[in-house]
PDB file of N, CA and C in Angstrom:
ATOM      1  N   UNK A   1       0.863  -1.170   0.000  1.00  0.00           N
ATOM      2  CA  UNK A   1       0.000   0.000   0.000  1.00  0.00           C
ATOM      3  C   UNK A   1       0.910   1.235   0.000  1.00  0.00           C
ATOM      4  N   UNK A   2       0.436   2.169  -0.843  1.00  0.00           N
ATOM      5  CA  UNK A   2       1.330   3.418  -0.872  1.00  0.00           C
ATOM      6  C   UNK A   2       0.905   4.576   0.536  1.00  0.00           C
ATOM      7  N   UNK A   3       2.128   5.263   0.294  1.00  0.00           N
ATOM      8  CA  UNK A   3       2.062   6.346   1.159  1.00  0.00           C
ATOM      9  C   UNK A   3       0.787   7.170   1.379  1.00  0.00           C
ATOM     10  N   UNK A   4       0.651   7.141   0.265  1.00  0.00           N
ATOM     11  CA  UNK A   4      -0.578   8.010   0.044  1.00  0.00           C
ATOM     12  C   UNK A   4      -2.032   8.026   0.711  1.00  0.00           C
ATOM     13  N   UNK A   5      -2.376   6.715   0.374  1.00  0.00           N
ATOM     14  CA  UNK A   5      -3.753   6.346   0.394  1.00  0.00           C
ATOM     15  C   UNK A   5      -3.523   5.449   1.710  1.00  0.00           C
ATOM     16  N   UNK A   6      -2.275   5.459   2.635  1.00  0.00           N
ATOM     17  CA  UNK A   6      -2.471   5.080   4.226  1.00  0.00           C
ATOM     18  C   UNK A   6      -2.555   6.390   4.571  1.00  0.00           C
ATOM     19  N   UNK A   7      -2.029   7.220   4.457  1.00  0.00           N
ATOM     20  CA  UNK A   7      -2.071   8.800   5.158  1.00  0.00           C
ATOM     21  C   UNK A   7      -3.667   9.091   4.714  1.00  0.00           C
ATOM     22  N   UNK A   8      -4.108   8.846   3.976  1.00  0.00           N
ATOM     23  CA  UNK A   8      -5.817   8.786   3.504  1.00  0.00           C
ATOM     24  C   UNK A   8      -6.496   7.999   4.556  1.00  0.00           C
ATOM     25  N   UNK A   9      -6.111   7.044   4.743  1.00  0.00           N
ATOM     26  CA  UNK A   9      -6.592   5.889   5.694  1.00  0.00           C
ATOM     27  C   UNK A   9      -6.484   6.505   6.876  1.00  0.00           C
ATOM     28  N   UNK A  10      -5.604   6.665   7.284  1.00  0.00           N
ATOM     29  CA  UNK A  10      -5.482   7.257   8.295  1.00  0.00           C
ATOM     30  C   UNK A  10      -5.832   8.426   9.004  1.00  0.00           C
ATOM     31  N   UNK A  11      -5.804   9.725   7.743  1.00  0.00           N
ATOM     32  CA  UNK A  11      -6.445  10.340   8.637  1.00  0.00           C
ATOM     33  C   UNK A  11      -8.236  10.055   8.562  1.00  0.00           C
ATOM     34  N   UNK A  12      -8.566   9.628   7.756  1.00  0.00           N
ATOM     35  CA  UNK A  12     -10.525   9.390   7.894  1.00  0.00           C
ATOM     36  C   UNK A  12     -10.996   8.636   8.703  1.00  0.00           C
ATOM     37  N   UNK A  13      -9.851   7.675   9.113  1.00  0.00           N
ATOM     38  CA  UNK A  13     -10.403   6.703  10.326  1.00  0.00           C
ATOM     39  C   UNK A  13     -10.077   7.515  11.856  1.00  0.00           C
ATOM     40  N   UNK A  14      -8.919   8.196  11.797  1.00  0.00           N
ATOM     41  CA  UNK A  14      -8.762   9.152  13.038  1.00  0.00           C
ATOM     42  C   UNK A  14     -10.251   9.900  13.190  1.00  0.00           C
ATOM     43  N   UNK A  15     -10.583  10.648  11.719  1.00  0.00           N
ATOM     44  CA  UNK A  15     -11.472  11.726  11.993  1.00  0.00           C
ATOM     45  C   UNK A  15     -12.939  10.957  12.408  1.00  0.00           C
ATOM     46  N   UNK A  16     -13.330  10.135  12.214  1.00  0.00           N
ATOM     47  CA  UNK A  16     -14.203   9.451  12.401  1.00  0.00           C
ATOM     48  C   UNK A  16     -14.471   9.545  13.741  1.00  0.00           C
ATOM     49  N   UNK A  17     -13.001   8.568  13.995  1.00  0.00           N
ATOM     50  CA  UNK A  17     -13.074   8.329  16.035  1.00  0.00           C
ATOM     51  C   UNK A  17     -13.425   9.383  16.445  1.00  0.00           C
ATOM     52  N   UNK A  18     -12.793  10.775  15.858  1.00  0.00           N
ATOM     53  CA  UNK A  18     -12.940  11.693  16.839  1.00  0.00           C
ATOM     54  C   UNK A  18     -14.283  12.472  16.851  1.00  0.00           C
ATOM     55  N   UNK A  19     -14.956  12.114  15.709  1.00  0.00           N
ATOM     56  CA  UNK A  19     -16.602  12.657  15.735  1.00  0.00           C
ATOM     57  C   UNK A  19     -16.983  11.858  16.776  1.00  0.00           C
ATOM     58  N   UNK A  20     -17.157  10.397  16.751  1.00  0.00           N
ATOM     59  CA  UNK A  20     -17.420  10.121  17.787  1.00  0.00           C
ATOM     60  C   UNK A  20     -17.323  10.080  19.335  1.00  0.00           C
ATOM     61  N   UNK A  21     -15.953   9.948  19.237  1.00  0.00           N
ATOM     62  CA  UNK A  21     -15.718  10.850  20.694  1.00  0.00           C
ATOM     63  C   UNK A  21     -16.329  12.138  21.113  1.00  0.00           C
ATOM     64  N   UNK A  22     -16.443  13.097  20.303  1.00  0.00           N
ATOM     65  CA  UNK A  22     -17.085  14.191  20.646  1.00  0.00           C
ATOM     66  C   UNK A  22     -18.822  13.822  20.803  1.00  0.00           C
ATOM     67  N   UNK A  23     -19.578  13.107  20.364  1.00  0.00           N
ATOM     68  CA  UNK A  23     -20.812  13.196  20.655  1.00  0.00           C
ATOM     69  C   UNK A  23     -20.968  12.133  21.987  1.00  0.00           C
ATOM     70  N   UNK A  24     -20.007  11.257  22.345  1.00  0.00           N
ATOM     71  CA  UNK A  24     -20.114  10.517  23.847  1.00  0.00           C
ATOM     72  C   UNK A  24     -19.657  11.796  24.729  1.00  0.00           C
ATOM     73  N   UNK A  25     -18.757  12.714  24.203  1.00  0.00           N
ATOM     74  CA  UNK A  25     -18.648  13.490  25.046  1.00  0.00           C
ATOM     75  C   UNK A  25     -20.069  14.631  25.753  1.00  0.00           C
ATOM     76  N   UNK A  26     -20.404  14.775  24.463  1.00  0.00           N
ATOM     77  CA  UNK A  26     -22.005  15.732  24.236  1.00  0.00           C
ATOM     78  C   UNK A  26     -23.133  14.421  24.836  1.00  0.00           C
ATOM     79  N   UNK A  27     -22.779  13.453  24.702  1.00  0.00           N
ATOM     80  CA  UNK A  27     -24.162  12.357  25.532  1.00  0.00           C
ATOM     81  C   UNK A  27     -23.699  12.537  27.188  1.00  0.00           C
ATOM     82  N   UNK A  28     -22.871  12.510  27.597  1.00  0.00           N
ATOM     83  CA  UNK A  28     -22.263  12.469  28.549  1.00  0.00           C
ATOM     84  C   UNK A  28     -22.580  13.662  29.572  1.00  0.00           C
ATOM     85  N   UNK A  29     -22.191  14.718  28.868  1.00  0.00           N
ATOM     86  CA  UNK A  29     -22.606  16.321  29.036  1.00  0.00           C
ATOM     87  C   UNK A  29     -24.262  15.981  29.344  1.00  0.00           C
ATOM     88  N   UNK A  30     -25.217  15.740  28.668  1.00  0.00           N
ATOM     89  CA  UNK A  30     -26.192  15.746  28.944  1.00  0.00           C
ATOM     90  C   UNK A  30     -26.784  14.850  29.125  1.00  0.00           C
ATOM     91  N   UNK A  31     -26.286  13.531  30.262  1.00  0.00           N
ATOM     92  CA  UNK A  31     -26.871  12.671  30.950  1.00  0.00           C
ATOM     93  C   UNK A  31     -26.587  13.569  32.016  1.00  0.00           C
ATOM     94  N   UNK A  32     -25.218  14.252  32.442  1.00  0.00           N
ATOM     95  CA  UNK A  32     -25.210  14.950  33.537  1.00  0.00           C
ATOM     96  C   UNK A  32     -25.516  16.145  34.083  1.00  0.00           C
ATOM     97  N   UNK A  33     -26.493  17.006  33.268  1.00  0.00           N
ATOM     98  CA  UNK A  33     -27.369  18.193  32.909  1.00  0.00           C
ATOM     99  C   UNK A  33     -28.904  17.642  33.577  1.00  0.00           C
ATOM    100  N   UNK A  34     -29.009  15.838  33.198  1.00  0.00           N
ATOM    101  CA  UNK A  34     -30.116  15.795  33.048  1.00  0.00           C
ATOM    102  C   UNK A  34     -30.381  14.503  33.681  1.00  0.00           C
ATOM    103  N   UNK A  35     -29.955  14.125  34.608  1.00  0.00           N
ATOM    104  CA  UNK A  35     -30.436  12.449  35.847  1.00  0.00           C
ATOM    105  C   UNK A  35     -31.449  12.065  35.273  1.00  0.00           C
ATOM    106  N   UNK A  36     -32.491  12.566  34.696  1.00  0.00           N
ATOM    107  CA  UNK A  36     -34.090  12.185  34.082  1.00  0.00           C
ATOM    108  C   UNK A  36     -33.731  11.077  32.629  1.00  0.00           C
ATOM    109  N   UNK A  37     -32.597  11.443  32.389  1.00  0.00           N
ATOM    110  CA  UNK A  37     -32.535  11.061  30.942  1.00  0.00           C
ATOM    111  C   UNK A  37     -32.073   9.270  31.097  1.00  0.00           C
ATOM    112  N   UNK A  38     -32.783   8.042  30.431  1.00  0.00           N
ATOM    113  CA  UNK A  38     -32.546   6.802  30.553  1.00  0.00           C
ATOM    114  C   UNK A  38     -31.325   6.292  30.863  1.00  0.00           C
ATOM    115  N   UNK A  39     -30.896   5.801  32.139  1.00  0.00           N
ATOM    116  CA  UNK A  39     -29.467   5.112  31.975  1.00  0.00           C
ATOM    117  C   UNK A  39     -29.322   4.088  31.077  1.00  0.00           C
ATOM    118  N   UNK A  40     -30.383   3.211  31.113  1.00  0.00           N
ATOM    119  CA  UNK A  40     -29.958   1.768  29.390  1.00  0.00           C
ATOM    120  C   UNK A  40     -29.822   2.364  28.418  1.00  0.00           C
ATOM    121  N   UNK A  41     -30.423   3.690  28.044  1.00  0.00           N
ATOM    122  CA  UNK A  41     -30.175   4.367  26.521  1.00  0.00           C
ATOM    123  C   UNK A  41     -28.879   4.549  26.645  1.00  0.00           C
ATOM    124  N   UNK A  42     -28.173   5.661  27.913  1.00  0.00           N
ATOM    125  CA  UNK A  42     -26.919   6.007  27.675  1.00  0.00           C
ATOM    126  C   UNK A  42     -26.103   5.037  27.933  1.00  0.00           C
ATOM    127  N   UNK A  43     -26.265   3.895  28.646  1.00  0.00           N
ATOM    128  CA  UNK A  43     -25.417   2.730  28.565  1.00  0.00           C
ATOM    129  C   UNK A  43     -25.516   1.994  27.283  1.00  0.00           C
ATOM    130  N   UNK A  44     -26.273   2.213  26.211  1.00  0.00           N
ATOM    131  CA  UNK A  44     -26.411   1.286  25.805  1.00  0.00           C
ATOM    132  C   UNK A  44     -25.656   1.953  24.209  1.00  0.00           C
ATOM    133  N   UNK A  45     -25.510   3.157  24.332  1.00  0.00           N
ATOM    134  CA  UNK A  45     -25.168   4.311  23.427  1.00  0.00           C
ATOM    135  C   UNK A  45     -23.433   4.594  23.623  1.00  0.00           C
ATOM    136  N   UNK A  46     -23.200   4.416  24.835  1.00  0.00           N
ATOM    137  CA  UNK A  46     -21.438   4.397  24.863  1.00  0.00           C
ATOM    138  C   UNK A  46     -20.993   2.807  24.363  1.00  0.00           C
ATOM    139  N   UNK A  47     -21.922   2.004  24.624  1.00  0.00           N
ATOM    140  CA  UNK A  47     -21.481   0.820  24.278  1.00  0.00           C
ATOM    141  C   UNK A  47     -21.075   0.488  22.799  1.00  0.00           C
ATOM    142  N   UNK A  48     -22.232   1.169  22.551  1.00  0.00           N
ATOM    143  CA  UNK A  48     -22.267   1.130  20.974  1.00  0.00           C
ATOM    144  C   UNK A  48     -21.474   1.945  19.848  1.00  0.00           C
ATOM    145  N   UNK A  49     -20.700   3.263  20.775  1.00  0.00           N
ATOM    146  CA  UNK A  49     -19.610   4.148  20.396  1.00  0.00           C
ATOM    147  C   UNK A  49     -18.464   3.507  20.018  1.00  0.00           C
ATOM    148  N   UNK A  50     -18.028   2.538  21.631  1.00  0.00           N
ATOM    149  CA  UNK A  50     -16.854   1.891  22.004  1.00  0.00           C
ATOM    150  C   UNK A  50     -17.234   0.319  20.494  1.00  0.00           C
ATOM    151  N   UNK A  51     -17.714  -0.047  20.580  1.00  0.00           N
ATOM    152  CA  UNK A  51     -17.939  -0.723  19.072  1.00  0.00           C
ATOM    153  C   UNK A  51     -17.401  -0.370  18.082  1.00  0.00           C
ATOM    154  N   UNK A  52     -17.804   0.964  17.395  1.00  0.00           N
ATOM    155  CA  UNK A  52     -17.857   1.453  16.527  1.00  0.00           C
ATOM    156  C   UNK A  52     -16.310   1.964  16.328  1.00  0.00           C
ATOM    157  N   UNK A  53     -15.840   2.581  17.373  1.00  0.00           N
ATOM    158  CA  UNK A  53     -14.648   2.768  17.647  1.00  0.00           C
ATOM    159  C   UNK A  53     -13.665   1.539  17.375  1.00  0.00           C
ATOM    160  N   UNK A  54     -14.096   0.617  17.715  1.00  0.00           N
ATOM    161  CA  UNK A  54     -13.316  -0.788  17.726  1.00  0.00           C
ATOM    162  C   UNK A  54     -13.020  -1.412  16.340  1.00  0.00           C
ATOM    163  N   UNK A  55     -14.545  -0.955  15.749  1.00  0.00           N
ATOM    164  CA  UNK A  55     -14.783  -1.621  14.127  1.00  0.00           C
ATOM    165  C   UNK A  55     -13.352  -0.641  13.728  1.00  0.00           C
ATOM    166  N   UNK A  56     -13.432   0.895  13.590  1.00  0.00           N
ATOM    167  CA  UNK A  56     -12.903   1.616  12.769  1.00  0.00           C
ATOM    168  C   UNK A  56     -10.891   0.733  12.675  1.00  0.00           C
ATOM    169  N   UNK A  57     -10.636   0.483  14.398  1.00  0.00           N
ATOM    170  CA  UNK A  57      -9.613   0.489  13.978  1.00  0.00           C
ATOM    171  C   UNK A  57      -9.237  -0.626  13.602  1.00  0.00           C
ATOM    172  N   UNK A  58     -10.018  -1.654  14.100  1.00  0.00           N
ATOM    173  CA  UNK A  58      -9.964  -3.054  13.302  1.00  0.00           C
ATOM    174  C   UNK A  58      -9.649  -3.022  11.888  1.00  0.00           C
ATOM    175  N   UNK A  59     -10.715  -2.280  11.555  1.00  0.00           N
ATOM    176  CA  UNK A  59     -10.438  -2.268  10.274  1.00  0.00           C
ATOM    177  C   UNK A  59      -9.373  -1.479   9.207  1.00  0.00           C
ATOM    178  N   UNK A  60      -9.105  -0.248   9.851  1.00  0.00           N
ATOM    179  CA  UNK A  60      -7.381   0.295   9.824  1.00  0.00           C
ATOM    180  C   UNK A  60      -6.271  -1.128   9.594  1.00  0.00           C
ATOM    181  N   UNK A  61      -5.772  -1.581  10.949  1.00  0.00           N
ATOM    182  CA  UNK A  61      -5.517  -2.140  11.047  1.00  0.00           C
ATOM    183  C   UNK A  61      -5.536  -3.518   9.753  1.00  0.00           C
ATOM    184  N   UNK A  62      -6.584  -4.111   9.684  1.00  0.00           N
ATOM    185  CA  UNK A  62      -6.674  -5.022   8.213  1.00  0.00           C
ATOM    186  C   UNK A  62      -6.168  -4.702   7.094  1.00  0.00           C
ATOM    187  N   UNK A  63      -6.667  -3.377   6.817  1.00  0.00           N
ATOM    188  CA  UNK A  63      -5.816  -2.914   5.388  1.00  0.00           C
ATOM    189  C   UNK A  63      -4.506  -2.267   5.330  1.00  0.00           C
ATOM    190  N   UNK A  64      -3.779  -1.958   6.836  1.00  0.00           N
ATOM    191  CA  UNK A  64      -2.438  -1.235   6.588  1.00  0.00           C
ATOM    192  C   UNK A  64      -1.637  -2.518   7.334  1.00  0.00           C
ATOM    193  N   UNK A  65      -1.713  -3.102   8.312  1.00  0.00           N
ATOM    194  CA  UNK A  65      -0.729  -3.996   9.047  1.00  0.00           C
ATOM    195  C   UNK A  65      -0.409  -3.163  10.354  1.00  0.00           C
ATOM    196  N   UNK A  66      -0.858  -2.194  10.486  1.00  0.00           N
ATOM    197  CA  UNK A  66      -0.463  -1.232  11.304  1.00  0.00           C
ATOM    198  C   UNK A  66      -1.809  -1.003  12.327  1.00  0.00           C
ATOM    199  N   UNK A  67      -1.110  -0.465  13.418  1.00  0.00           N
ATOM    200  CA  UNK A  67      -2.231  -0.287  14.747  1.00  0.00           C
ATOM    201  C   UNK A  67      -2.640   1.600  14.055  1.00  0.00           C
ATOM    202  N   UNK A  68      -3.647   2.071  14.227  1.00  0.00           N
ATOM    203  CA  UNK A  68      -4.009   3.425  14.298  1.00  0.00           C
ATOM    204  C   UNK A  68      -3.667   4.290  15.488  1.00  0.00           C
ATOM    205  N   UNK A  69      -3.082   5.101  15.516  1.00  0.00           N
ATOM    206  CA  UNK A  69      -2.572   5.980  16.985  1.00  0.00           C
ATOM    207  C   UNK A  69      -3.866   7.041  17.337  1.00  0.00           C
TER     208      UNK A  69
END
């Protein structure tokens, strides 16, 4: 794989994580604004971040040989 299109890889799978990180951060923010709001939703919504997160670098990982930082 060329230089190129891992530095491509790389950064879209970074930017990804980090959208997501920012909206667990914004769920987070407003579970704690708001005690009313479902704990299984928000448990069930970081869970599903930390997944998603997992897929991205898994899958980094598959196509470069390399871990994602």
């Amino acid at each position: 794989m060329n230089l190129e299109t891992k530095d491509f890889l790389q950064k879209g799978c970074s930017e990804m994580i980090q959208e997501i990180q920012n909206k667990v951060t914004q769920m987070m923010d407003i579970y704690k604004q708001n005690p009313t709001f479902p704990f299984d939703f928000y448990n069930l919504s970081l869970r599903e971040a930390d997944t998603r997160i997992s897929t991205i670098r898994e899958l980094y990982k598959r196509l470069t040989d390399e871990d994602l930082n």
